[in-house]
PDB file of N, CA and C in Angstrom:
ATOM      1  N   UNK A   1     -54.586 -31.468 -36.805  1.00  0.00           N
ATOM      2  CA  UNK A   1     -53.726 -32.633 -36.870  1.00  0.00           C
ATOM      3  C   UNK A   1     -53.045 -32.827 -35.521  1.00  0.00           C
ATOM      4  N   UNK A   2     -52.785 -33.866 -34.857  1.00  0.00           N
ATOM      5  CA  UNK A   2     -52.798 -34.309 -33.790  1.00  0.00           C
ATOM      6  C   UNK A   2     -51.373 -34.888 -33.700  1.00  0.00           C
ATOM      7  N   UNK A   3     -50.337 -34.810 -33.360  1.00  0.00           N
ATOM      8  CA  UNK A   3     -49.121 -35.878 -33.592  1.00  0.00           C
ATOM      9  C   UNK A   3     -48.643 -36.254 -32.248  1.00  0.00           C
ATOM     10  N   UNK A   4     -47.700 -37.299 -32.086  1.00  0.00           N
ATOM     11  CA  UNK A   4     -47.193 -37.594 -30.433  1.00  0.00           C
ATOM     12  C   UNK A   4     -45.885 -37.429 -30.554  1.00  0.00           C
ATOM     13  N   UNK A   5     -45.886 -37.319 -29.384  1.00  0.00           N
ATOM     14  CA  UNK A   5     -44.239 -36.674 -29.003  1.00  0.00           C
ATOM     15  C   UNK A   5     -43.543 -37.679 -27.842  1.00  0.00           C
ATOM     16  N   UNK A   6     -42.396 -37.930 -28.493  1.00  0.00           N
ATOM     17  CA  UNK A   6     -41.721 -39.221 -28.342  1.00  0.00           C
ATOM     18  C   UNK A   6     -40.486 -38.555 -26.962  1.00  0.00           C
ATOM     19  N   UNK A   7     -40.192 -37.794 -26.957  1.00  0.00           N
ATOM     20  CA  UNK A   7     -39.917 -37.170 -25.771  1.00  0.00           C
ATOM     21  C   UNK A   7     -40.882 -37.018 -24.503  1.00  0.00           C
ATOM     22  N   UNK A   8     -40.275 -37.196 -23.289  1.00  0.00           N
ATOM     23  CA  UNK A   8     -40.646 -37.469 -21.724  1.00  0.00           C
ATOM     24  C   UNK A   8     -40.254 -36.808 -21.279  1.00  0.00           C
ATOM     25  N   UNK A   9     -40.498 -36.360 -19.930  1.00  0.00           N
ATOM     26  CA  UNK A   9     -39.794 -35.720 -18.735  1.00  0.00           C
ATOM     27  C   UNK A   9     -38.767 -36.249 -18.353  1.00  0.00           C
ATOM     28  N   UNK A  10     -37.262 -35.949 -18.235  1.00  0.00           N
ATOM     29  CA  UNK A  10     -36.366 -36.256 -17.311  1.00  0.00           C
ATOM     30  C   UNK A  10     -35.427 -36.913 -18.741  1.00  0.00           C
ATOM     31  N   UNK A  11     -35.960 -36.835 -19.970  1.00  0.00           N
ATOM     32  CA  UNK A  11     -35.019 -37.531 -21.123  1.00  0.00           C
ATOM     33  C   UNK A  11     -33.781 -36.500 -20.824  1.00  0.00           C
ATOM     34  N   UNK A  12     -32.176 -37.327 -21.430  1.00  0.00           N
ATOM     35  CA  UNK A  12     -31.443 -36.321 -21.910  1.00  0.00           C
ATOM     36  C   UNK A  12     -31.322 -35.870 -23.408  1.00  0.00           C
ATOM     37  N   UNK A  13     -31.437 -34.857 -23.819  1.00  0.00           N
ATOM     38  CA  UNK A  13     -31.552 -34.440 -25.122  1.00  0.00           C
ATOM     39  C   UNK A  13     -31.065 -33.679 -25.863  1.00  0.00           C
ATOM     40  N   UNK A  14     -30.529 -33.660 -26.843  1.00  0.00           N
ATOM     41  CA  UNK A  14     -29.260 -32.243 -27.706  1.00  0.00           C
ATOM     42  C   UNK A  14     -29.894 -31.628 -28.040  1.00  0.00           C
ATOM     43  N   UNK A  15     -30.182 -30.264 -28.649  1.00  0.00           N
ATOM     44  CA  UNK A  15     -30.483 -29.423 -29.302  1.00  0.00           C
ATOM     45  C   UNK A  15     -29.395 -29.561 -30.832  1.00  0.00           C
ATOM     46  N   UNK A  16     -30.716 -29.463 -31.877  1.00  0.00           N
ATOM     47  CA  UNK A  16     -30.268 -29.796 -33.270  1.00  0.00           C
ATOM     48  C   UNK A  16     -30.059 -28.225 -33.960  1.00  0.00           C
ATOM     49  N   UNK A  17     -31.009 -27.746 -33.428  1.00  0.00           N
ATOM     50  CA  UNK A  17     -31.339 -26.501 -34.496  1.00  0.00           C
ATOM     51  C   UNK A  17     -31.464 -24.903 -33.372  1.00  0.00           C
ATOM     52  N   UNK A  18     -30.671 -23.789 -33.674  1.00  0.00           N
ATOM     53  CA  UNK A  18     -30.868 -22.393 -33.294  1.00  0.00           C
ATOM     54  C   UNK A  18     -29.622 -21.986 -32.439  1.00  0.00           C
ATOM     55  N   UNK A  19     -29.747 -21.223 -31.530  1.00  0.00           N
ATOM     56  CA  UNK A  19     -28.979 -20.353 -30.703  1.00  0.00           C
ATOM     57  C   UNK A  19     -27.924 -21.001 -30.030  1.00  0.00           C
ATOM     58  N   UNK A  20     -28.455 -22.220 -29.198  1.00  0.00           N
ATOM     59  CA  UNK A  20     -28.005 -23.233 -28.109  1.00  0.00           C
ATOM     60  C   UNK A  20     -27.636 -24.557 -29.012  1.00  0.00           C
ATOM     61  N   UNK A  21     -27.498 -25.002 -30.955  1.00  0.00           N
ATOM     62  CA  UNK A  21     -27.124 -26.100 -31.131  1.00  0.00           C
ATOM     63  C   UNK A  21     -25.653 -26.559 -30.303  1.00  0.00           C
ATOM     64  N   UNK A  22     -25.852 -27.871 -30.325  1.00  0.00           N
ATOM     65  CA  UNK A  22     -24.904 -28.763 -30.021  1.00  0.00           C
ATOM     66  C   UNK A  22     -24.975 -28.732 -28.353  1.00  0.00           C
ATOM     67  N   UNK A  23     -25.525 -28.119 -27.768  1.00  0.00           N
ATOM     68  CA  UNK A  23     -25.900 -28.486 -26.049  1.00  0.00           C
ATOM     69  C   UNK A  23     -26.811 -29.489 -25.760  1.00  0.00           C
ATOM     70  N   UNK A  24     -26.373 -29.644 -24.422  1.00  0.00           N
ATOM     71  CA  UNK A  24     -27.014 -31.257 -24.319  1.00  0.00           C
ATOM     72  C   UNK A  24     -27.816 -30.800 -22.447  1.00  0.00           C
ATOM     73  N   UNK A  25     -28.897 -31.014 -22.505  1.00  0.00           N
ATOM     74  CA  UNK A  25     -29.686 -30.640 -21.152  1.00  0.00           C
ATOM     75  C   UNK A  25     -30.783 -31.775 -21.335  1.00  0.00           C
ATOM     76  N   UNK A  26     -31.454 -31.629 -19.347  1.00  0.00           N
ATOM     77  CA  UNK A  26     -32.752 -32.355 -19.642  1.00  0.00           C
ATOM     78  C   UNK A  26     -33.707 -31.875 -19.533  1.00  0.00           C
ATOM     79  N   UNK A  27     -35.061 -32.714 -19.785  1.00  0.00           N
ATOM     80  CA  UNK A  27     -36.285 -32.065 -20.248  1.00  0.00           C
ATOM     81  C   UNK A  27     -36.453 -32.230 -18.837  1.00  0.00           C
ATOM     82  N   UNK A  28     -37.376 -30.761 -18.950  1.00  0.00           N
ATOM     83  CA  UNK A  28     -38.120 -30.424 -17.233  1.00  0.00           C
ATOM     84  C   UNK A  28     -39.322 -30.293 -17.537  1.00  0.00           C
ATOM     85  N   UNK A  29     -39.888 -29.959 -18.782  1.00  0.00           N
ATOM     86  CA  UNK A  29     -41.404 -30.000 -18.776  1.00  0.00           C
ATOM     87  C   UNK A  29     -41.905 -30.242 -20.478  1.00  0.00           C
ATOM     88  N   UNK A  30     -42.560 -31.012 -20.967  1.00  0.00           N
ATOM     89  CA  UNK A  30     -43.475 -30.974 -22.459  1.00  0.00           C
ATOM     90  C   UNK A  30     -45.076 -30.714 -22.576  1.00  0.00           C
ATOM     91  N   UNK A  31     -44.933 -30.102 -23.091  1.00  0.00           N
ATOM     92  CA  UNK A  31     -46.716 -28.854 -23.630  1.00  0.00           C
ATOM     93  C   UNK A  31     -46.671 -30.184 -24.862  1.00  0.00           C
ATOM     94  N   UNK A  32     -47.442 -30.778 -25.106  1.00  0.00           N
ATOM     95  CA  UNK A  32     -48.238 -31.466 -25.610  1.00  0.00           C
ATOM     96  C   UNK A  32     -48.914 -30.349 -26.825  1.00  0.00           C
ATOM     97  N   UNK A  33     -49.578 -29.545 -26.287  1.00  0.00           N
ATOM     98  CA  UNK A  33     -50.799 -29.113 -27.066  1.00  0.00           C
ATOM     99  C   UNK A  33     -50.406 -28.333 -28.082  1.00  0.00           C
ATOM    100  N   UNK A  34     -48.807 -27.270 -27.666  1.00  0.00           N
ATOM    101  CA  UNK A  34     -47.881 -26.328 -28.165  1.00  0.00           C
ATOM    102  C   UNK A  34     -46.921 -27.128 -28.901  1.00  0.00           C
ATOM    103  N   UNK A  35     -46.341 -28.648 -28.776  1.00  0.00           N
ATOM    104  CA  UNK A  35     -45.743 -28.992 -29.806  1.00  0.00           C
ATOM    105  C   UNK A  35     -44.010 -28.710 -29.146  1.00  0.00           C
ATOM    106  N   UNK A  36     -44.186 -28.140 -27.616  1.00  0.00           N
ATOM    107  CA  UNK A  36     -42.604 -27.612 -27.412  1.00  0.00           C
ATOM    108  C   UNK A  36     -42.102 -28.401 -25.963  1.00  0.00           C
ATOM    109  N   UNK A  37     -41.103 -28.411 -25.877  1.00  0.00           N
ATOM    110  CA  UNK A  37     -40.450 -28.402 -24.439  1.00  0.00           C
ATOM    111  C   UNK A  37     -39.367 -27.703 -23.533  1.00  0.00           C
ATOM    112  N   UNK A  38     -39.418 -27.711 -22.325  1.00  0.00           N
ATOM    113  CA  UNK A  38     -38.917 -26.598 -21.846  1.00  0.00           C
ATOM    114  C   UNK A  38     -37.012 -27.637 -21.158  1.00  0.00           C
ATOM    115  N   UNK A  39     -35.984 -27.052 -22.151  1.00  0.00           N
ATOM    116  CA  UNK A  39     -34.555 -27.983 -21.368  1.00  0.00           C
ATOM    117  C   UNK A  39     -33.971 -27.266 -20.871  1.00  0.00           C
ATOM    118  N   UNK A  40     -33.011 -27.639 -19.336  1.00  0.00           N
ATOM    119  CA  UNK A  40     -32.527 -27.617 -18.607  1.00  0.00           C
ATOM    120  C   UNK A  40     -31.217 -26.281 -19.052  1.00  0.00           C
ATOM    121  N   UNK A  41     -31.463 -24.721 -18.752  1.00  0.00           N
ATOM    122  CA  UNK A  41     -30.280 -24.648 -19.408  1.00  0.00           C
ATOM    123  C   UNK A  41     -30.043 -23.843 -20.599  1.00  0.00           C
ATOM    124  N   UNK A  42     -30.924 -24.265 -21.322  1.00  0.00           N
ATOM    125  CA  UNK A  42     -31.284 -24.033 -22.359  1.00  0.00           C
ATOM    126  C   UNK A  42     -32.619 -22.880 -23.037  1.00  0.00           C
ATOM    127  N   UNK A  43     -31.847 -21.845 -24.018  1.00  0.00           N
ATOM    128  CA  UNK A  43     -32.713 -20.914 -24.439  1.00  0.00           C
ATOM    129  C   UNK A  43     -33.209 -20.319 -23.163  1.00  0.00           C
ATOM    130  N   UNK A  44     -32.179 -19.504 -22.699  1.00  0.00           N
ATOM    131  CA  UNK A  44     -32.131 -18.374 -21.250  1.00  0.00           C
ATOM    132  C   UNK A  44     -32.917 -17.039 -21.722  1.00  0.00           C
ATOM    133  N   UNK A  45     -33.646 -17.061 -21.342  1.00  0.00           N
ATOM    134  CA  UNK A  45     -34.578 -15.602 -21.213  1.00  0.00           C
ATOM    135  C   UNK A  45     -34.633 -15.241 -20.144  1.00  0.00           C
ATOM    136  N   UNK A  46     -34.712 -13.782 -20.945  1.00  0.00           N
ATOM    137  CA  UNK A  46     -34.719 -12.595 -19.427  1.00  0.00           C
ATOM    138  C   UNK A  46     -36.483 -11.965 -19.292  1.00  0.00           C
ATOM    139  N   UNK A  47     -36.966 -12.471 -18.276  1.00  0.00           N
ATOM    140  CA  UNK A  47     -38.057 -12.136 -17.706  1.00  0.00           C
ATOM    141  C   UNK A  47     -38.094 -11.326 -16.600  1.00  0.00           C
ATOM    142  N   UNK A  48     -39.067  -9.955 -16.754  1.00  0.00           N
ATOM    143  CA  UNK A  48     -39.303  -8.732 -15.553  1.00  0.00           C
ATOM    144  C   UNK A  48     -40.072  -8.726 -14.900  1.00  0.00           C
ATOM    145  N   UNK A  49     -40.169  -9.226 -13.423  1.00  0.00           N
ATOM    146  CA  UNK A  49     -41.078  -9.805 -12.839  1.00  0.00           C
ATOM    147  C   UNK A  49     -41.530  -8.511 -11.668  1.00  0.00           C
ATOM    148  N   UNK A  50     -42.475  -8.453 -10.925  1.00  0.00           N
ATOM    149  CA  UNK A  50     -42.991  -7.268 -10.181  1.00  0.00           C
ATOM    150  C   UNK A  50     -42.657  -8.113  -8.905  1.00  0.00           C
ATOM    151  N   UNK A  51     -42.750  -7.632  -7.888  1.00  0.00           N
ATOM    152  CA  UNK A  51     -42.415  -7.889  -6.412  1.00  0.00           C
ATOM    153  C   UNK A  51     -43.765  -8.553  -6.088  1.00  0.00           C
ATOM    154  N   UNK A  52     -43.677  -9.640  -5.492  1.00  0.00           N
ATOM    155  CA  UNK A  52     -44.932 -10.198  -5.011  1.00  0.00           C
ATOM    156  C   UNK A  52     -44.329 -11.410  -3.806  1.00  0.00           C
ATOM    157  N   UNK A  53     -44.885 -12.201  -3.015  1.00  0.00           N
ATOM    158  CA  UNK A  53     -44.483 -13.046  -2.200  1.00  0.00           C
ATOM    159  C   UNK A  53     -43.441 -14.222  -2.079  1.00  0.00           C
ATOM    160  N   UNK A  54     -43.433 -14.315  -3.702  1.00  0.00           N
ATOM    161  CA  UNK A  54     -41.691 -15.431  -3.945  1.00  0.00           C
ATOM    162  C   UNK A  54     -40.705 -14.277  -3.658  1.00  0.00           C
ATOM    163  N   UNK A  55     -40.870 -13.367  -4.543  1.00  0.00           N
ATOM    164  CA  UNK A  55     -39.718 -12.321  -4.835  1.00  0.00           C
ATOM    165  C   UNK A  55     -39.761 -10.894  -4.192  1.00  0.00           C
ATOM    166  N   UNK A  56     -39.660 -10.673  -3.605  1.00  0.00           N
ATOM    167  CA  UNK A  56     -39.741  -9.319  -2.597  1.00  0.00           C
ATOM    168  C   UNK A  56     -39.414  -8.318  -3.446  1.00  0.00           C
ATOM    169  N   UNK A  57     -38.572  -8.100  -3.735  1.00  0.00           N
ATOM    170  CA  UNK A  57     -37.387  -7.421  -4.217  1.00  0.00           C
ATOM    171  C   UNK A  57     -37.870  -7.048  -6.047  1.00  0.00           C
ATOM    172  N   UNK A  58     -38.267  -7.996  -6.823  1.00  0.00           N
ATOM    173  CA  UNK A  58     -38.742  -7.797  -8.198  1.00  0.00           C
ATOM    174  C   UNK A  58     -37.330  -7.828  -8.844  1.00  0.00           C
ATOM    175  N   UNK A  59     -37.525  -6.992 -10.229  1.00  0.00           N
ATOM    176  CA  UNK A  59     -36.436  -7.156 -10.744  1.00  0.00           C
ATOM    177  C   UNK A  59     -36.935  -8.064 -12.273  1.00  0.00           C
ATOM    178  N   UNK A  60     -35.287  -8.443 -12.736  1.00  0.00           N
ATOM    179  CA  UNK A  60     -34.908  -9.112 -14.039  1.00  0.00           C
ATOM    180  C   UNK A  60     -34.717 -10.614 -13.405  1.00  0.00           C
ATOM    181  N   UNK A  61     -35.362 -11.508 -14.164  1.00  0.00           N
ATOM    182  CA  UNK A  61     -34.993 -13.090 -13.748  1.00  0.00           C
ATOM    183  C   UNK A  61     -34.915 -13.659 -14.684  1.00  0.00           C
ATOM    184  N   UNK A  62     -33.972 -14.795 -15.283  1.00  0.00           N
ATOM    185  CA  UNK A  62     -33.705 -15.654 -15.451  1.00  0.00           C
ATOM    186  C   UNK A  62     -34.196 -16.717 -16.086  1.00  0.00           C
ATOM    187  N   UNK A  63     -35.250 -17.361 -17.209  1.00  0.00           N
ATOM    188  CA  UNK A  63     -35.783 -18.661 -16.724  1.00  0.00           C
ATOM    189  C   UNK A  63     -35.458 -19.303 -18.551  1.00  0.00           C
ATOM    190  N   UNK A  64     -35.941 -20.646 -18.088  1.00  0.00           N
ATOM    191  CA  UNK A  64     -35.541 -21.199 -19.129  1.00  0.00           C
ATOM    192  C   UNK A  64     -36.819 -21.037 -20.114  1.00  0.00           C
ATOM    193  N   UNK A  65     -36.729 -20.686 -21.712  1.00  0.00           N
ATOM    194  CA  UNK A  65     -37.927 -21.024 -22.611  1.00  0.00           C
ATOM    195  C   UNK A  65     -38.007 -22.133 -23.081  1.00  0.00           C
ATOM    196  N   UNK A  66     -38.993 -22.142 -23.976  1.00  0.00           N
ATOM    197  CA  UNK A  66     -39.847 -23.228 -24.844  1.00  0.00           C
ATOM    198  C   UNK A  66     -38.993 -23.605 -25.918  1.00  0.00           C
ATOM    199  N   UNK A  67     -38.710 -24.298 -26.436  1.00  0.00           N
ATOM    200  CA  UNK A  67     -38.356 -24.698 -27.774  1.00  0.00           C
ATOM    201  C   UNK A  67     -38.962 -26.139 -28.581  1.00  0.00           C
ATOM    202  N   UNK A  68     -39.611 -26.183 -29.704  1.00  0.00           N
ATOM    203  CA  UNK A  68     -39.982 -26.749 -30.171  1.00  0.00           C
ATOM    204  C   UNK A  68     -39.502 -28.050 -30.173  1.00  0.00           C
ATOM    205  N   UNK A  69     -40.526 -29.154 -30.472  1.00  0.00           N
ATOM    206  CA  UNK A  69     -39.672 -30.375 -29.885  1.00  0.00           C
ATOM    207  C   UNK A  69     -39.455 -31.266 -31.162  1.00  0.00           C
ATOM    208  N   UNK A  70     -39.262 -30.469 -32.444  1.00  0.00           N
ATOM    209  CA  UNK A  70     -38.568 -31.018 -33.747  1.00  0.00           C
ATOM    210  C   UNK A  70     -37.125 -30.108 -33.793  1.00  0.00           C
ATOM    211  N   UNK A  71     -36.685 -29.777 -33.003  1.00  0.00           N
ATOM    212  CA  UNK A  71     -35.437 -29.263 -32.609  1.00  0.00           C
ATOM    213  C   UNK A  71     -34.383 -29.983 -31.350  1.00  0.00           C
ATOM    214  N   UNK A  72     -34.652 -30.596 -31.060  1.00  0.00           N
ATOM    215  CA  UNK A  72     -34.108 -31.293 -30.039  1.00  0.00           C
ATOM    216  C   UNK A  72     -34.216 -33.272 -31.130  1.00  0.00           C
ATOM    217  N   UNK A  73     -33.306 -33.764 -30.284  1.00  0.00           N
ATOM    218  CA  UNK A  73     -32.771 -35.663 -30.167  1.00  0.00           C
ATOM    219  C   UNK A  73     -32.745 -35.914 -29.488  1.00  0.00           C
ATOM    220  N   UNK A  74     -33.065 -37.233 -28.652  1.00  0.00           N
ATOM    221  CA  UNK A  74     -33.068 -37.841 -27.527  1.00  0.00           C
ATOM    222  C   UNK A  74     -31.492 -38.473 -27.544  1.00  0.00           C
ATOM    223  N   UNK A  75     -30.973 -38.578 -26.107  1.00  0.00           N
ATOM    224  CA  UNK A  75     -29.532 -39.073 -26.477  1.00  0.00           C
ATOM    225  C   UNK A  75     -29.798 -40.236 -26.051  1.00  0.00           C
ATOM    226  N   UNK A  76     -28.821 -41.555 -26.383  1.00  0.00           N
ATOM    227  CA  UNK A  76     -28.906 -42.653 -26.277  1.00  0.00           C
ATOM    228  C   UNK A  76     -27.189 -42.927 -25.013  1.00  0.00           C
ATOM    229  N   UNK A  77     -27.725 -43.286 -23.907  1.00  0.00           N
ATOM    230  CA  UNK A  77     -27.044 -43.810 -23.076  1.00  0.00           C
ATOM    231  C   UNK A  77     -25.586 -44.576 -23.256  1.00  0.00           C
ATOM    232  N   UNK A  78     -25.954 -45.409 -24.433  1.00  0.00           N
ATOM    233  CA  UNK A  78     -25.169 -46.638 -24.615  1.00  0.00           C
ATOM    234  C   UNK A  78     -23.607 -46.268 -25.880  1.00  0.00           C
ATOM    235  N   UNK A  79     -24.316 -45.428 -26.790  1.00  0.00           N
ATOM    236  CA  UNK A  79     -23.683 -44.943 -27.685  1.00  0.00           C
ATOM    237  C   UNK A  79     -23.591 -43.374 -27.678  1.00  0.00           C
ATOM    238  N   UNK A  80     -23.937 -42.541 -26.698  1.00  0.00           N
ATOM    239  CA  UNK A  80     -23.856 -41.528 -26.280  1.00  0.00           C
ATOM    240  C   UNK A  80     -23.627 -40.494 -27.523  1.00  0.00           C
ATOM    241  N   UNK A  81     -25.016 -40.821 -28.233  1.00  0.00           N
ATOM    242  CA  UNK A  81     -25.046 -39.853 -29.865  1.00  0.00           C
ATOM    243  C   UNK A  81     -26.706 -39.757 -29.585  1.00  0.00           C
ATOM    244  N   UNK A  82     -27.007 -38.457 -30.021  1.00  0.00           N
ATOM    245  CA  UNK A  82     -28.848 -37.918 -30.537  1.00  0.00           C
ATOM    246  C   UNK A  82     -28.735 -39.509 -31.695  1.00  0.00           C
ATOM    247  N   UNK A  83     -30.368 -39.927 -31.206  1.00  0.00           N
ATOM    248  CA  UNK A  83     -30.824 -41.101 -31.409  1.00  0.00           C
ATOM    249  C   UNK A  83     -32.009 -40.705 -32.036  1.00  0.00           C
ATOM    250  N   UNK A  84     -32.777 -41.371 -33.525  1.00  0.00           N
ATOM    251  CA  UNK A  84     -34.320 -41.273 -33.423  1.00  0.00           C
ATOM    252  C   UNK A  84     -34.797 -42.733 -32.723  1.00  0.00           C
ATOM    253  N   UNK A  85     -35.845 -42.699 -32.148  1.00  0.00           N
ATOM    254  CA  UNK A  85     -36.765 -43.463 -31.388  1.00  0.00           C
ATOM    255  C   UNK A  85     -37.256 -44.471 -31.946  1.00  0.00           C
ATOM    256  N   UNK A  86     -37.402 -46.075 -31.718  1.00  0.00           N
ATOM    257  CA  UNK A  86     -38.126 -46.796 -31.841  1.00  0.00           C
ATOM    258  C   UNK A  86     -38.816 -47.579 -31.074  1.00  0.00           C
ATOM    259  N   UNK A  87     -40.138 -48.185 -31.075  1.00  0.00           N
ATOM    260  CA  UNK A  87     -40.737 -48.727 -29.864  1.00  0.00           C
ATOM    261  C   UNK A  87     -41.118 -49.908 -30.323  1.00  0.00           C
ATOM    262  N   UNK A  88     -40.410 -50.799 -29.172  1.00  0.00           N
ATOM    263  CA  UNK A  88     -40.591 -52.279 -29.005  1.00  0.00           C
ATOM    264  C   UNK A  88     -41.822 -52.827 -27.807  1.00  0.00           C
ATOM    265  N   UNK A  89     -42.060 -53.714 -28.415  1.00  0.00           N
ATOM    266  CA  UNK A  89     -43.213 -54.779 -27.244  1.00  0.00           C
ATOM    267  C   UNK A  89     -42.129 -55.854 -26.450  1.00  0.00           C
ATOM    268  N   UNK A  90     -42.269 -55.256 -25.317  1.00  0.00           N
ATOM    269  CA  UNK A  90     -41.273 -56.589 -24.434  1.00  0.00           C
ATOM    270  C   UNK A  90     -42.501 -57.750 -24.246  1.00  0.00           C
ATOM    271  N   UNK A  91     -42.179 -58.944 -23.541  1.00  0.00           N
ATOM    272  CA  UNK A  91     -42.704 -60.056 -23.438  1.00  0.00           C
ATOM    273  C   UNK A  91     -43.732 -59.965 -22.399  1.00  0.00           C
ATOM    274  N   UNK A  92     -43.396 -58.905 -21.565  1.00  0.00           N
ATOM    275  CA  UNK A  92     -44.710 -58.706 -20.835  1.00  0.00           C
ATOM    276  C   UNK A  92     -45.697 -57.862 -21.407  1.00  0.00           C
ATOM    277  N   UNK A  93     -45.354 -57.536 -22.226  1.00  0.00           N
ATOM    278  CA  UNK A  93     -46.533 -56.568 -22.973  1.00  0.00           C
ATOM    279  C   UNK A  93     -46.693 -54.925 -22.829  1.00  0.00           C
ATOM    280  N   UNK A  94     -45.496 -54.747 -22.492  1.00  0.00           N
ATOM    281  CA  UNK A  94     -44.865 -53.021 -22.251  1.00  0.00           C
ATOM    282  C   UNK A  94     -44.471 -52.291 -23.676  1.00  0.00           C
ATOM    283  N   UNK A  95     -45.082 -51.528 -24.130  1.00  0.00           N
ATOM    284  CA  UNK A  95     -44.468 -51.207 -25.152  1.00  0.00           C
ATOM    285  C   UNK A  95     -43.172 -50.111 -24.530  1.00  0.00           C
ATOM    286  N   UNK A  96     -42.088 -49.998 -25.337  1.00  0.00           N
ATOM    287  CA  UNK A  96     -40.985 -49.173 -24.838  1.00  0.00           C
ATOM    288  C   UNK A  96     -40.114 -48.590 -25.568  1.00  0.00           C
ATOM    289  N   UNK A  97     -39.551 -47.638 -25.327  1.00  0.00           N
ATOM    290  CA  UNK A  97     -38.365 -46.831 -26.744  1.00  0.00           C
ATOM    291  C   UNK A  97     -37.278 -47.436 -26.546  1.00  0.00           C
ATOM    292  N   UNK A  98     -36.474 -47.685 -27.429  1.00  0.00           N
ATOM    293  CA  UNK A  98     -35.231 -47.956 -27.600  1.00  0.00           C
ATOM    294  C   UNK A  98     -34.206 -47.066 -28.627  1.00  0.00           C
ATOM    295  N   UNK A  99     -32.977 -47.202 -28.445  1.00  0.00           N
ATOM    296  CA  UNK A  99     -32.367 -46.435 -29.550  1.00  0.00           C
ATOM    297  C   UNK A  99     -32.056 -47.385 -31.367  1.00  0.00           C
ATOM    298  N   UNK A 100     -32.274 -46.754 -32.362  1.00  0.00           N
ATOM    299  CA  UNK A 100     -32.703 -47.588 -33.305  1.00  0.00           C
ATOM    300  C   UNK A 100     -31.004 -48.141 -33.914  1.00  0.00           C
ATOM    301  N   UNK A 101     -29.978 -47.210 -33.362  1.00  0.00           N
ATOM    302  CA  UNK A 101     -28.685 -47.710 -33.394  1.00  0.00           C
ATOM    303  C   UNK A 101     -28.305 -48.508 -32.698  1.00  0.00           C
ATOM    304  N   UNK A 102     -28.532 -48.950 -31.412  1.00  0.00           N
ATOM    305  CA  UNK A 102     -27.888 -50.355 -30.847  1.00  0.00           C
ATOM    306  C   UNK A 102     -28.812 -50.574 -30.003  1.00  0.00           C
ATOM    307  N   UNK A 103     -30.201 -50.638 -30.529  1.00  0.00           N
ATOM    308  CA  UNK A 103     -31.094 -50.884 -29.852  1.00  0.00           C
ATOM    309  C   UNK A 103     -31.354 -51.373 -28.476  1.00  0.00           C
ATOM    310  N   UNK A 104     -30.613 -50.270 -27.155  1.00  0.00           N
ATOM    311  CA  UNK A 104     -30.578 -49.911 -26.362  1.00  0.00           C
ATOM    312  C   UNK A 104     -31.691 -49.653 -25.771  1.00  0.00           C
ATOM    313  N   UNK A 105     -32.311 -49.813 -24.685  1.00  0.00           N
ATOM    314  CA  UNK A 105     -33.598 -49.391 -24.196  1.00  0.00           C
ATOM    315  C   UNK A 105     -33.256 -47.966 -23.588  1.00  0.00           C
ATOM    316  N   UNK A 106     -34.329 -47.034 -23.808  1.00  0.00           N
ATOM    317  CA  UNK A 106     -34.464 -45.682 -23.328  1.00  0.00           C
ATOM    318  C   UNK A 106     -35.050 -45.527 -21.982  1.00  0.00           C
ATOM    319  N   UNK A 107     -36.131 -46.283 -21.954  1.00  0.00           N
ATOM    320  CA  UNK A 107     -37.050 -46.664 -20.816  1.00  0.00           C
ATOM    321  C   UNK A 107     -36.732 -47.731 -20.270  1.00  0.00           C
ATOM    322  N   UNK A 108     -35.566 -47.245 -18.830  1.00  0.00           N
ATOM    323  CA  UNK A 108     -34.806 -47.951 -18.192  1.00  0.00           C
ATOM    324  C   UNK A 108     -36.421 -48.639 -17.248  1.00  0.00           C
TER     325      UNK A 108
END
């Protein structure tokens, strides 16, 4: 089963559900295939990395994980609340998201 994911790169978005609810970060990357995305900030893992040419030194780092992307809301600009998504046809023939509460465009 195949579904689409209404989240983009660079959206701002809350976290609904786990460790980090009620934080608000942006998306830096979406896996499509995995169903997840990776926010700003958010769900901090500690990764042990070996010494190689970024990192000289090695050690414990830092990075952000995955979290599923039925856990996260897109926030809406205008009314500054987690929004679900709806998509309109403008007159030129763009389809585009808007927020379904004050039907705000998402896709400035």
């Amino acid at each position: 089963m195949k579904t689409k994911c209404h989240i983009k790169k660079n959206d701002k978005v809350k976290i609904i559900v786990g460790k980090d609810k009620g934080k608000i970060g942006k998306v830096l990357k979406v896996n499509n295939k995995k169903q997840r995305v990776i926010v700003e900030n958010i769900n901090m893992i500690k990764k042990h990395v070996k010494p190689n040419a970024q990192n000289r030194q090695g050690g414990i780092v830092e990075t952000e994980g995955q979290i599923n992307w039925a856990n996260v809301m897109v926030m809406c600009n205008k009314c500054i609340t987690p929004v679900r998504i709806k998509f309109q046809h403008l007159e030129d023939g763009k389809k585009v998201r808007s927020c379904r509460k004050c039907n705000e465009l998402i896709d400035a």
